[in-house]
C-alpha atoms as a PDB file:
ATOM      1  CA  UNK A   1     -12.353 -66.132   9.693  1.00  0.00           C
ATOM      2  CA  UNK A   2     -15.372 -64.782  11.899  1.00  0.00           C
ATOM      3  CA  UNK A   3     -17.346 -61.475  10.748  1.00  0.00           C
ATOM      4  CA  UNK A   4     -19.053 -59.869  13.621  1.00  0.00           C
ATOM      5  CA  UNK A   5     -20.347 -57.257  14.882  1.00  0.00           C
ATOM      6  CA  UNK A   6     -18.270 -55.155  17.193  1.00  0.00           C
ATOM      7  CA  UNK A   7     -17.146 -51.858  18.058  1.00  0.00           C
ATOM      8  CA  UNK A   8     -13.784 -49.992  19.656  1.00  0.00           C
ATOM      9  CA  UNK A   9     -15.314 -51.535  23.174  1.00  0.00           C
ATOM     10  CA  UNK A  10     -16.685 -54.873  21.823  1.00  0.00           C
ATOM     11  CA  UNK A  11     -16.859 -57.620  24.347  1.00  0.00           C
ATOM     12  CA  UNK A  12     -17.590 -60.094  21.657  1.00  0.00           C
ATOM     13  CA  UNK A  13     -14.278 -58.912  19.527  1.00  0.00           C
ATOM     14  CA  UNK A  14     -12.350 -58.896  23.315  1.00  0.00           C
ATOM     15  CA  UNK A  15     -13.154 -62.663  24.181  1.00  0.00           C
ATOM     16  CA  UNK A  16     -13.201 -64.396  20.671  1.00  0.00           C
ATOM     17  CA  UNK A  17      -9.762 -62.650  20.224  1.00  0.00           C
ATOM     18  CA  UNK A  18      -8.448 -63.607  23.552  1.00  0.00           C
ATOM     19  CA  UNK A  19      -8.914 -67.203  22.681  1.00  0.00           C
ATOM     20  CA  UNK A  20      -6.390 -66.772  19.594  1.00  0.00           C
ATOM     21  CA  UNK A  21      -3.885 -64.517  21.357  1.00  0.00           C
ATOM     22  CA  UNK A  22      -3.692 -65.785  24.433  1.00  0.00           C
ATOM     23  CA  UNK A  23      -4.567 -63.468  26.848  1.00  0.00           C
ATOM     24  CA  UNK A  24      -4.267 -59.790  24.711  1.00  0.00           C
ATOM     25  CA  UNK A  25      -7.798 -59.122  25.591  1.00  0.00           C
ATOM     26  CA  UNK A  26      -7.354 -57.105  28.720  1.00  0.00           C
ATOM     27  CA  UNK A  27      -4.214 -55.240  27.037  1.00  0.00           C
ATOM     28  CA  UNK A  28      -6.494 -54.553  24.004  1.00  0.00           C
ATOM     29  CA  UNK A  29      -9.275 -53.609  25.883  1.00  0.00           C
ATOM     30  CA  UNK A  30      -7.078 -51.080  27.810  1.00  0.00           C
ATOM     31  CA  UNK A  31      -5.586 -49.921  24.679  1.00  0.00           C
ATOM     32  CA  UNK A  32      -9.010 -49.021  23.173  1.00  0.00           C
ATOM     33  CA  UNK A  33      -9.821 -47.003  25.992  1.00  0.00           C
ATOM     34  CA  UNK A  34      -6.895 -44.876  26.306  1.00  0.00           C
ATOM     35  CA  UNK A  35      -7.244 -44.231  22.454  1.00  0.00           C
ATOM     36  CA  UNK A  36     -10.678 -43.641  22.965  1.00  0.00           C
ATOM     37  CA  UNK A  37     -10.804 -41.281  26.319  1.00  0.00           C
ATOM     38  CA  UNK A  38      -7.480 -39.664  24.988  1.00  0.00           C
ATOM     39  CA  UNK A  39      -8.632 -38.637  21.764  1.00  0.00           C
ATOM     40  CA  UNK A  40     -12.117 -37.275  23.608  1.00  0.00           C
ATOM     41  CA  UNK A  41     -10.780 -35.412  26.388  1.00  0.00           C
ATOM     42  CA  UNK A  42      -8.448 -33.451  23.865  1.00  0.00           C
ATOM     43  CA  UNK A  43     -11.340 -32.885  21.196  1.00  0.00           C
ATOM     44  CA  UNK A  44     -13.311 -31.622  24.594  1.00  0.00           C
ATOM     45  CA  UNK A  45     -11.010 -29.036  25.428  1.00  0.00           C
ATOM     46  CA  UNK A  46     -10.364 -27.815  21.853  1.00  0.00           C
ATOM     47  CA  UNK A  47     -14.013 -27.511  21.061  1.00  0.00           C
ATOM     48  CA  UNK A  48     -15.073 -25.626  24.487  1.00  0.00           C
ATOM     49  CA  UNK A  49     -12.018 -23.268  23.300  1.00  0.00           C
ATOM     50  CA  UNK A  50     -13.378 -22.937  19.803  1.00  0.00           C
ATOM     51  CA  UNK A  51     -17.240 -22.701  21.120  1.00  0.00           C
ATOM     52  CA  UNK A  52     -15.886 -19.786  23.609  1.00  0.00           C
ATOM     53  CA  UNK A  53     -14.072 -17.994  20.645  1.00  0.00           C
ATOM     54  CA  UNK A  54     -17.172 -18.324  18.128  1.00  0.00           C
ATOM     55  CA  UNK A  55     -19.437 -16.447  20.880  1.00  0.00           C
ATOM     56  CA  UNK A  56     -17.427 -14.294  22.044  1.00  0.00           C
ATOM     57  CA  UNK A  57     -16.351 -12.655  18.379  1.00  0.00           C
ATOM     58  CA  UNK A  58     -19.179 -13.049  16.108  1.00  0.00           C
ATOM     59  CA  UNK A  59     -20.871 -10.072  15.250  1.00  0.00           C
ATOM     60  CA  UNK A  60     -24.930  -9.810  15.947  1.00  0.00           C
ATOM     61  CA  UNK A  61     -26.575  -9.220  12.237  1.00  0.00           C
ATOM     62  CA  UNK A  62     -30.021  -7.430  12.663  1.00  0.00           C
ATOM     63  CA  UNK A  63     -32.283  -9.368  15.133  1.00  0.00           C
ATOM     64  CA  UNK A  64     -35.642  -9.000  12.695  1.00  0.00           C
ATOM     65  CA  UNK A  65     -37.130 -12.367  12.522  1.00  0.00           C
ATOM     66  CA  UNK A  66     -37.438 -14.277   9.195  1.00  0.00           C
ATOM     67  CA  UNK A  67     -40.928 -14.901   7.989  1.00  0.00           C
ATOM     68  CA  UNK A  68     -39.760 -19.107   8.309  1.00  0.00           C
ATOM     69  CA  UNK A  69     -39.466 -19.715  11.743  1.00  0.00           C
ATOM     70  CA  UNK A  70     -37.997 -23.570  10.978  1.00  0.00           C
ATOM     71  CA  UNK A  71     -35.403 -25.073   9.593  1.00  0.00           C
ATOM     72  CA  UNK A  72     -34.922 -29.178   8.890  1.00  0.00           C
ATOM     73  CA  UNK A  73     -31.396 -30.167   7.700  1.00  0.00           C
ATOM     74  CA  UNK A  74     -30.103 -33.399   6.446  1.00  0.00           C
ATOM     75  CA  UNK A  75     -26.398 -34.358   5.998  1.00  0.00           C
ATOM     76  CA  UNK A  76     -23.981 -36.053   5.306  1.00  0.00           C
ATOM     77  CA  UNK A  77     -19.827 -35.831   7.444  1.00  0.00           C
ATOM     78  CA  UNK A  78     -16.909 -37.501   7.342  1.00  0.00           C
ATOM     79  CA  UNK A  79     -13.765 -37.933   9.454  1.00  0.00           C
ATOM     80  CA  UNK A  80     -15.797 -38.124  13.246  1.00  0.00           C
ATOM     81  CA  UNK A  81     -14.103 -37.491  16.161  1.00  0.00           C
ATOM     82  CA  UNK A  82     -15.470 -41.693  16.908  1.00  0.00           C
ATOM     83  CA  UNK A  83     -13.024 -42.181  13.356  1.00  0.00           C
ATOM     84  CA  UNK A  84     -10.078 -40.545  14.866  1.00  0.00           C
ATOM     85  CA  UNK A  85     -10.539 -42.928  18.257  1.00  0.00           C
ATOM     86  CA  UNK A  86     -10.904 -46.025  16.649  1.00  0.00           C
ATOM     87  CA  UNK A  87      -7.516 -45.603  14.483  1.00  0.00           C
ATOM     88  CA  UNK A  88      -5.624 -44.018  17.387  1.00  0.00           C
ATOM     89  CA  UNK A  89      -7.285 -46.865  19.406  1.00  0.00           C
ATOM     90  CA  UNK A  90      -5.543 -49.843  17.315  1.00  0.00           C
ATOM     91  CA  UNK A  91      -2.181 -48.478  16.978  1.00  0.00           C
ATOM     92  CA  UNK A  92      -2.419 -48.716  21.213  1.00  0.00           C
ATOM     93  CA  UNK A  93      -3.640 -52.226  20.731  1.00  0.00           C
ATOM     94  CA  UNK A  94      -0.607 -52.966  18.649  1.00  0.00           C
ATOM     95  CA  UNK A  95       1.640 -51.223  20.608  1.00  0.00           C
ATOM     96  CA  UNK A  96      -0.274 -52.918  23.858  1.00  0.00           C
ATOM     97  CA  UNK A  97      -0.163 -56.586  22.861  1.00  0.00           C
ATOM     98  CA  UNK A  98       3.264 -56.261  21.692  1.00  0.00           C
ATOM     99  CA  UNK A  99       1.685 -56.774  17.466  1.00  0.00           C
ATOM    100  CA  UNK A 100      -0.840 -60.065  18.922  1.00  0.00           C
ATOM    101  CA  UNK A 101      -3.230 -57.473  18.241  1.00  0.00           C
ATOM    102  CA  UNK A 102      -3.581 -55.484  15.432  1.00  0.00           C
ATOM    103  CA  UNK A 103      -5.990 -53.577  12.817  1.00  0.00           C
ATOM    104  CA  UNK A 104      -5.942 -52.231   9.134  1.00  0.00           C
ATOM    105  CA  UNK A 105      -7.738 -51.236   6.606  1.00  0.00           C
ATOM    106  CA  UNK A 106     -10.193 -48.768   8.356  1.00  0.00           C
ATOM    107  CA  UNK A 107     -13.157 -47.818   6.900  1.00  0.00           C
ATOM    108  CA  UNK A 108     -15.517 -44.741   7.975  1.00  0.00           C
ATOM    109  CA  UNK A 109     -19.231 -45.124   6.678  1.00  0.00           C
ATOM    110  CA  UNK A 110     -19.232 -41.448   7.981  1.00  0.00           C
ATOM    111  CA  UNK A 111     -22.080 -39.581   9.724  1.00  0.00           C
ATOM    112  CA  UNK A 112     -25.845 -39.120   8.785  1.00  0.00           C
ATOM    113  CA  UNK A 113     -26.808 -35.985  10.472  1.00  0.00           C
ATOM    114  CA  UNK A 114     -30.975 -34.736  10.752  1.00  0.00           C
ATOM    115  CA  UNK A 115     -31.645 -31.786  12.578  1.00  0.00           C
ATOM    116  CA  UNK A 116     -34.120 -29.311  13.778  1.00  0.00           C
ATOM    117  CA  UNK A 117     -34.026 -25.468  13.912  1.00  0.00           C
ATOM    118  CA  UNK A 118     -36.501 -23.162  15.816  1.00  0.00           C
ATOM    119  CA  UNK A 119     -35.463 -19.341  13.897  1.00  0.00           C
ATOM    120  CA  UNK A 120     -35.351 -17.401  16.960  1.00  0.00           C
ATOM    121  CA  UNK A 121     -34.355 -14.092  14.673  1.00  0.00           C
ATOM    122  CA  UNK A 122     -31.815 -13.107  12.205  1.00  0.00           C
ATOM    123  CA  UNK A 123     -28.758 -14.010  14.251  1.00  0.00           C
ATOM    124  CA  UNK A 124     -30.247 -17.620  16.609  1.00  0.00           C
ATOM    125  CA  UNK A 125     -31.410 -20.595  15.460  1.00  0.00           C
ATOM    126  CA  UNK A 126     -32.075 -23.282  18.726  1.00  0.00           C
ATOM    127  CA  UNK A 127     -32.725 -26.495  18.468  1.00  0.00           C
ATOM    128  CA  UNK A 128     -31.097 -30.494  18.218  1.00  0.00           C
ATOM    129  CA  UNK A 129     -29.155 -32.784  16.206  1.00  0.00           C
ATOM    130  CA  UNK A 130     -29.460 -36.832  15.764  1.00  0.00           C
ATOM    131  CA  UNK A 131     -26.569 -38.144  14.152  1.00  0.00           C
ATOM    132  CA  UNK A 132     -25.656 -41.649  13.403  1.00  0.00           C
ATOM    133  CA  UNK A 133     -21.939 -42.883  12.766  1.00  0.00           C
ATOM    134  CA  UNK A 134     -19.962 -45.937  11.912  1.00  0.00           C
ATOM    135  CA  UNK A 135     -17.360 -47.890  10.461  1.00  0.00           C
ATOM    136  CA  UNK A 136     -15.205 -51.435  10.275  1.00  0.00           C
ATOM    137  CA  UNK A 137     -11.639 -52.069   9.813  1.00  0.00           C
ATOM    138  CA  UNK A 138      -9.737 -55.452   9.303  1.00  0.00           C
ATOM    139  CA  UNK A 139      -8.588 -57.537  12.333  1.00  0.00           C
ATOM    140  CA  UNK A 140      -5.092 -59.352  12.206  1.00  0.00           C
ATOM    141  CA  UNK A 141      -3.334 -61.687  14.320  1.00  0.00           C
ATOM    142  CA  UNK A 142       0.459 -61.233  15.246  1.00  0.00           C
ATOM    143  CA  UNK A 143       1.177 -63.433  11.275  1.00  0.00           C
ATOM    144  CA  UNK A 144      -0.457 -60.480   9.822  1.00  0.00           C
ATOM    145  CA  UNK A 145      -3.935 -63.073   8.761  1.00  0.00           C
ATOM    146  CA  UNK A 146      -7.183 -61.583   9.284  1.00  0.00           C
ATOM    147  CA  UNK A 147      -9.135 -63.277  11.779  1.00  0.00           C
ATOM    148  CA  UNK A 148     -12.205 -61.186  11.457  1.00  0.00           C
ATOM    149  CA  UNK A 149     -13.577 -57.624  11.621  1.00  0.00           C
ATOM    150  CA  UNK A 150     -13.592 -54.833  14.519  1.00  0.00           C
ATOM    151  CA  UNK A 151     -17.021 -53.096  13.800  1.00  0.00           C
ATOM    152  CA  UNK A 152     -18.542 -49.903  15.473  1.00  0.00           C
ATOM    153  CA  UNK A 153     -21.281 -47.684  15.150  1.00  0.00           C
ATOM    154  CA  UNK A 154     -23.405 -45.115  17.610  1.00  0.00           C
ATOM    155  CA  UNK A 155     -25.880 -42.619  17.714  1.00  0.00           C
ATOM    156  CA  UNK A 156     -25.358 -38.782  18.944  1.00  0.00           C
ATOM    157  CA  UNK A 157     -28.246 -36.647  20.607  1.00  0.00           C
ATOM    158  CA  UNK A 158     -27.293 -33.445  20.873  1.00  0.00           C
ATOM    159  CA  UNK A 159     -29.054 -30.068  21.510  1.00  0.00           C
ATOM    160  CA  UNK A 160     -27.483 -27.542  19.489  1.00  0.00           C
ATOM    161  CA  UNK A 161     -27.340 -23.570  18.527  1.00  0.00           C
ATOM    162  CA  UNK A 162     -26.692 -21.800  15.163  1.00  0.00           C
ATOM    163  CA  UNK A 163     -25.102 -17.918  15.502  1.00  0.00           C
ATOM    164  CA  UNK A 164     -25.626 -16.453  12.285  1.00  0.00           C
ATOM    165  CA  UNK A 165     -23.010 -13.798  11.075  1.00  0.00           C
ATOM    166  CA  UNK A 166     -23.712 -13.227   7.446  1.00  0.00           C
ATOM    167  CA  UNK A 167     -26.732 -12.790   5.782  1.00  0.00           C
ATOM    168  CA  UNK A 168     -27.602 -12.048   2.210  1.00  0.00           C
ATOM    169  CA  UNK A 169     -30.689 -13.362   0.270  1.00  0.00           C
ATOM    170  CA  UNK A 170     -29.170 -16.433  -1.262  1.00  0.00           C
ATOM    171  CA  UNK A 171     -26.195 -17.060   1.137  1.00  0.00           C
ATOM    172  CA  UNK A 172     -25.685 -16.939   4.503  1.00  0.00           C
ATOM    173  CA  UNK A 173     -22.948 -17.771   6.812  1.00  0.00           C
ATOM    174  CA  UNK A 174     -22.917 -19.042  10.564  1.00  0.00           C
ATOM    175  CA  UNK A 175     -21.390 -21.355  13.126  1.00  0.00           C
ATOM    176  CA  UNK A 176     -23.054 -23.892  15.119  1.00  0.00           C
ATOM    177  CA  UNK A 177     -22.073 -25.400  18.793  1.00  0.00           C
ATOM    178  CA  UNK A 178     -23.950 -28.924  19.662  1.00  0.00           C
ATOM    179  CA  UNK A 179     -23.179 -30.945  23.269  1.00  0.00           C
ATOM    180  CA  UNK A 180     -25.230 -33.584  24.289  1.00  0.00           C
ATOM    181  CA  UNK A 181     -24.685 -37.592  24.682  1.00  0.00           C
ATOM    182  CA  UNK A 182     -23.254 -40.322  22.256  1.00  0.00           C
ATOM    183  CA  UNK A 183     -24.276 -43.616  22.821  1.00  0.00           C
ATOM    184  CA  UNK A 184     -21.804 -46.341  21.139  1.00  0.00           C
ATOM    185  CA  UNK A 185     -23.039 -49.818  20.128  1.00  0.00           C
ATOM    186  CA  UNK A 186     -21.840 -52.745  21.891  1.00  0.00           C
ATOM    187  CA  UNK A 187     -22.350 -55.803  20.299  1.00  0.00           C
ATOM    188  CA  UNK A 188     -22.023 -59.033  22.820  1.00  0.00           C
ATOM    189  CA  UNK A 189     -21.590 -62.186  20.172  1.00  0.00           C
ATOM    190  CA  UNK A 190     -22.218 -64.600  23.031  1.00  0.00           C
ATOM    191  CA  UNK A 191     -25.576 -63.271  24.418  1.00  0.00           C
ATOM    192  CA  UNK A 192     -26.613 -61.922  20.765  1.00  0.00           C
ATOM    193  CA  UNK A 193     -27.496 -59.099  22.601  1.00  0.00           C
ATOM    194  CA  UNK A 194     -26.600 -54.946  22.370  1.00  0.00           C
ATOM    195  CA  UNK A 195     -25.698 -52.388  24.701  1.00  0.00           C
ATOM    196  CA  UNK A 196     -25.891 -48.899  24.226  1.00  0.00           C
ATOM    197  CA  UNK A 197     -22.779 -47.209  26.341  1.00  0.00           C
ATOM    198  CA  UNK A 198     -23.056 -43.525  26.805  1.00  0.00           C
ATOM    199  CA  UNK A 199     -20.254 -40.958  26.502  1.00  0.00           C
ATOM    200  CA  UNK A 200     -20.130 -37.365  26.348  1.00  0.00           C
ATOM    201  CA  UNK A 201     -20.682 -35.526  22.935  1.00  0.00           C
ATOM    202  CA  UNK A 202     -20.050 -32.315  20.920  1.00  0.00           C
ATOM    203  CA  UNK A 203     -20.170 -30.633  17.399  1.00  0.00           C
ATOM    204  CA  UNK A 204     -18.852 -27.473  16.638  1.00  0.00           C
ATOM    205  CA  UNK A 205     -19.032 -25.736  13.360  1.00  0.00           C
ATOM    206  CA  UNK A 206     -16.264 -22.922  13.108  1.00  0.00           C
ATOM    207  CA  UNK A 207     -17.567 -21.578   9.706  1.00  0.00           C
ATOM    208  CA  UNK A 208     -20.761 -22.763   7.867  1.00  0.00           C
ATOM    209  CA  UNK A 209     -22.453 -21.736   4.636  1.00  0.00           C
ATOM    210  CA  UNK A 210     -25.594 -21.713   3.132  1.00  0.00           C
ATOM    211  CA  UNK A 211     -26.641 -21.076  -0.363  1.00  0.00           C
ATOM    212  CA  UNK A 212     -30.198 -21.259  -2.419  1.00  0.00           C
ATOM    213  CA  UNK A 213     -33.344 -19.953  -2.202  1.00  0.00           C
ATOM    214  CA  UNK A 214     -35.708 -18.909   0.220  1.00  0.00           C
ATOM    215  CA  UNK A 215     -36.960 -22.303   1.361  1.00  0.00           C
ATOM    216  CA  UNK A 216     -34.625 -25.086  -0.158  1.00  0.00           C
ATOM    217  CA  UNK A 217     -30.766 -24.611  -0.008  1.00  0.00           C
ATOM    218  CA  UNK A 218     -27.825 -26.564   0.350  1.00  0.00           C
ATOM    219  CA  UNK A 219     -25.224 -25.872   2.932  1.00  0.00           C
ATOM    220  CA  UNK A 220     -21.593 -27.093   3.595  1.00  0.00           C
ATOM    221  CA  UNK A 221     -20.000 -26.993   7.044  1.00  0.00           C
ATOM    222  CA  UNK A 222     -16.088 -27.048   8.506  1.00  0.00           C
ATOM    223  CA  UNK A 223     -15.521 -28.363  12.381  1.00  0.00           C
ATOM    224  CA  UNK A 224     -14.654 -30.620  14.746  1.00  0.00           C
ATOM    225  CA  UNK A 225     -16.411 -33.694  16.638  1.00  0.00           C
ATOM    226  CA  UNK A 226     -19.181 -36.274  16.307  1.00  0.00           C
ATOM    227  CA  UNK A 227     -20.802 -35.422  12.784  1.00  0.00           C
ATOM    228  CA  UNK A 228     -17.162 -34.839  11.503  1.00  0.00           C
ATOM    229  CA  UNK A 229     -14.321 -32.879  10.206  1.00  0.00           C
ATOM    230  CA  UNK A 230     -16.503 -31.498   6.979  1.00  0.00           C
ATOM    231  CA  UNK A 231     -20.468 -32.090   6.484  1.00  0.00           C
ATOM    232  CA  UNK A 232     -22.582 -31.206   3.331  1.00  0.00           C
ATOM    233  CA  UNK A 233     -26.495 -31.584   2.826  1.00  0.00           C
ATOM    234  CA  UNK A 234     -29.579 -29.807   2.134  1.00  0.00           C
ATOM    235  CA  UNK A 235     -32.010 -27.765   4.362  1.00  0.00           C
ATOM    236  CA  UNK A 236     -35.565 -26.522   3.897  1.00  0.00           C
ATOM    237  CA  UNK A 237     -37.192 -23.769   5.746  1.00  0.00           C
ATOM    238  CA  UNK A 238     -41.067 -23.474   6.528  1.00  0.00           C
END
């Protein structure tokens, strides 16, 4: 039983498990990225439509600008849109290598989200988001024996914007829109070596809250894409 390092488009996990299934590589490997580019391209559309609707409806609060000009959050998401692709990813693989090649027990380590905040005014907030994601789920061969681990993890670097449409002196409400690059790990067991693949990124946030006091608050977030389904941390303003 090997434990390795890999991701949804690990050449290491590709070769080593070619060797015991006799040839489901390239059928994996195809099933991995239709999962993959499947799941993205709809979670593209759907959050251009949902970053159209959050810009075109939300109501401008008073532009006055806020005597802290920036904002650092830190946070914590689960359920990423890279989650969704690696689970819809092995049930292709099964269904691909005719059960050869299959996957359970997936784990998410979730996302760890830092970001920065210029305070425009009352209403905008500019600025970007690094987020890192991961997680691991159990590899099985066609007697349902695990033969070692499929791994993956990336970084996101994404500029992003904050429209704020609530504001009260210990809460305030917004929604947030981030695009920018994801760059997935891949792992080569062979050459001991990783590759950084990039693919196209978003984040939006359809309803966001804050709550504290003036310069430390915590916040709690509800969306779609990279940083995940539902995101919670802390923020300080200065």
């Amino acid at each position: 039983m090997t434990n390795r390092n890999a991701h949804i488009f690990s050449k290491s996990s590709k070769s080593s498990f070619e060797k015991r299934t006799s040839g489901g590589t390239s059928r994996d490997k195809l099933s991995y990225l239709i999962g993959y580019e499947s799941t993205a391209h709809i979670m593209k559309r759907i959050l251009i439509s949902l970053a159209a609707a959050i810009f075109a409806f939300v109501p401008l609060v008073s532009a006055q600008t806020p005597e802290s000009r920036n904002e650092i959050t830190l946070g914590y998401g689960r359920v990423t849109v890279v989650d969704v692709a690696h689970v819809v990813g092995g049930v292709f693989a099964t269904a691909f290598t005719a059960g050869y090649a299959r996957f359970d027990n997936f784990r998410s380590y979730g996302s760890v989200n830092l970001e920065y905040y210029r305070v425009l005014n009352k209403t905008f907030s500019v600025g970007a988001a690094v987020s890192w994601f991961g997680g691991t789920a159990d590899e099985l061969n066609k007697d349902n024996v695990k033969v070692g681990n499929a791994d993956y993890s990336g970084f996101a670097v994404m500029p992003a914007a904050k429209v704020f449409w609530f504001r009260k002196p210990h809460v305030a409400m917004y929604s947030k829109l981030a695009a920018g690059v994801t760059l997935l790990d891949d792992y080569d067991e062979e050459a001991d070596s990783h590759s950084f693949d990039p693919y196209w990124a978003a984040q939006v946030t359809l309803a966001g809250v804050q709550f504290g006091g003036e310069r430390f608050r915590g916040f709690v977030e509800a969306g779609a894409g990279m940083q995940g389904l539902v995101l919670a941390g802390l923020s300080v303003s200065f």
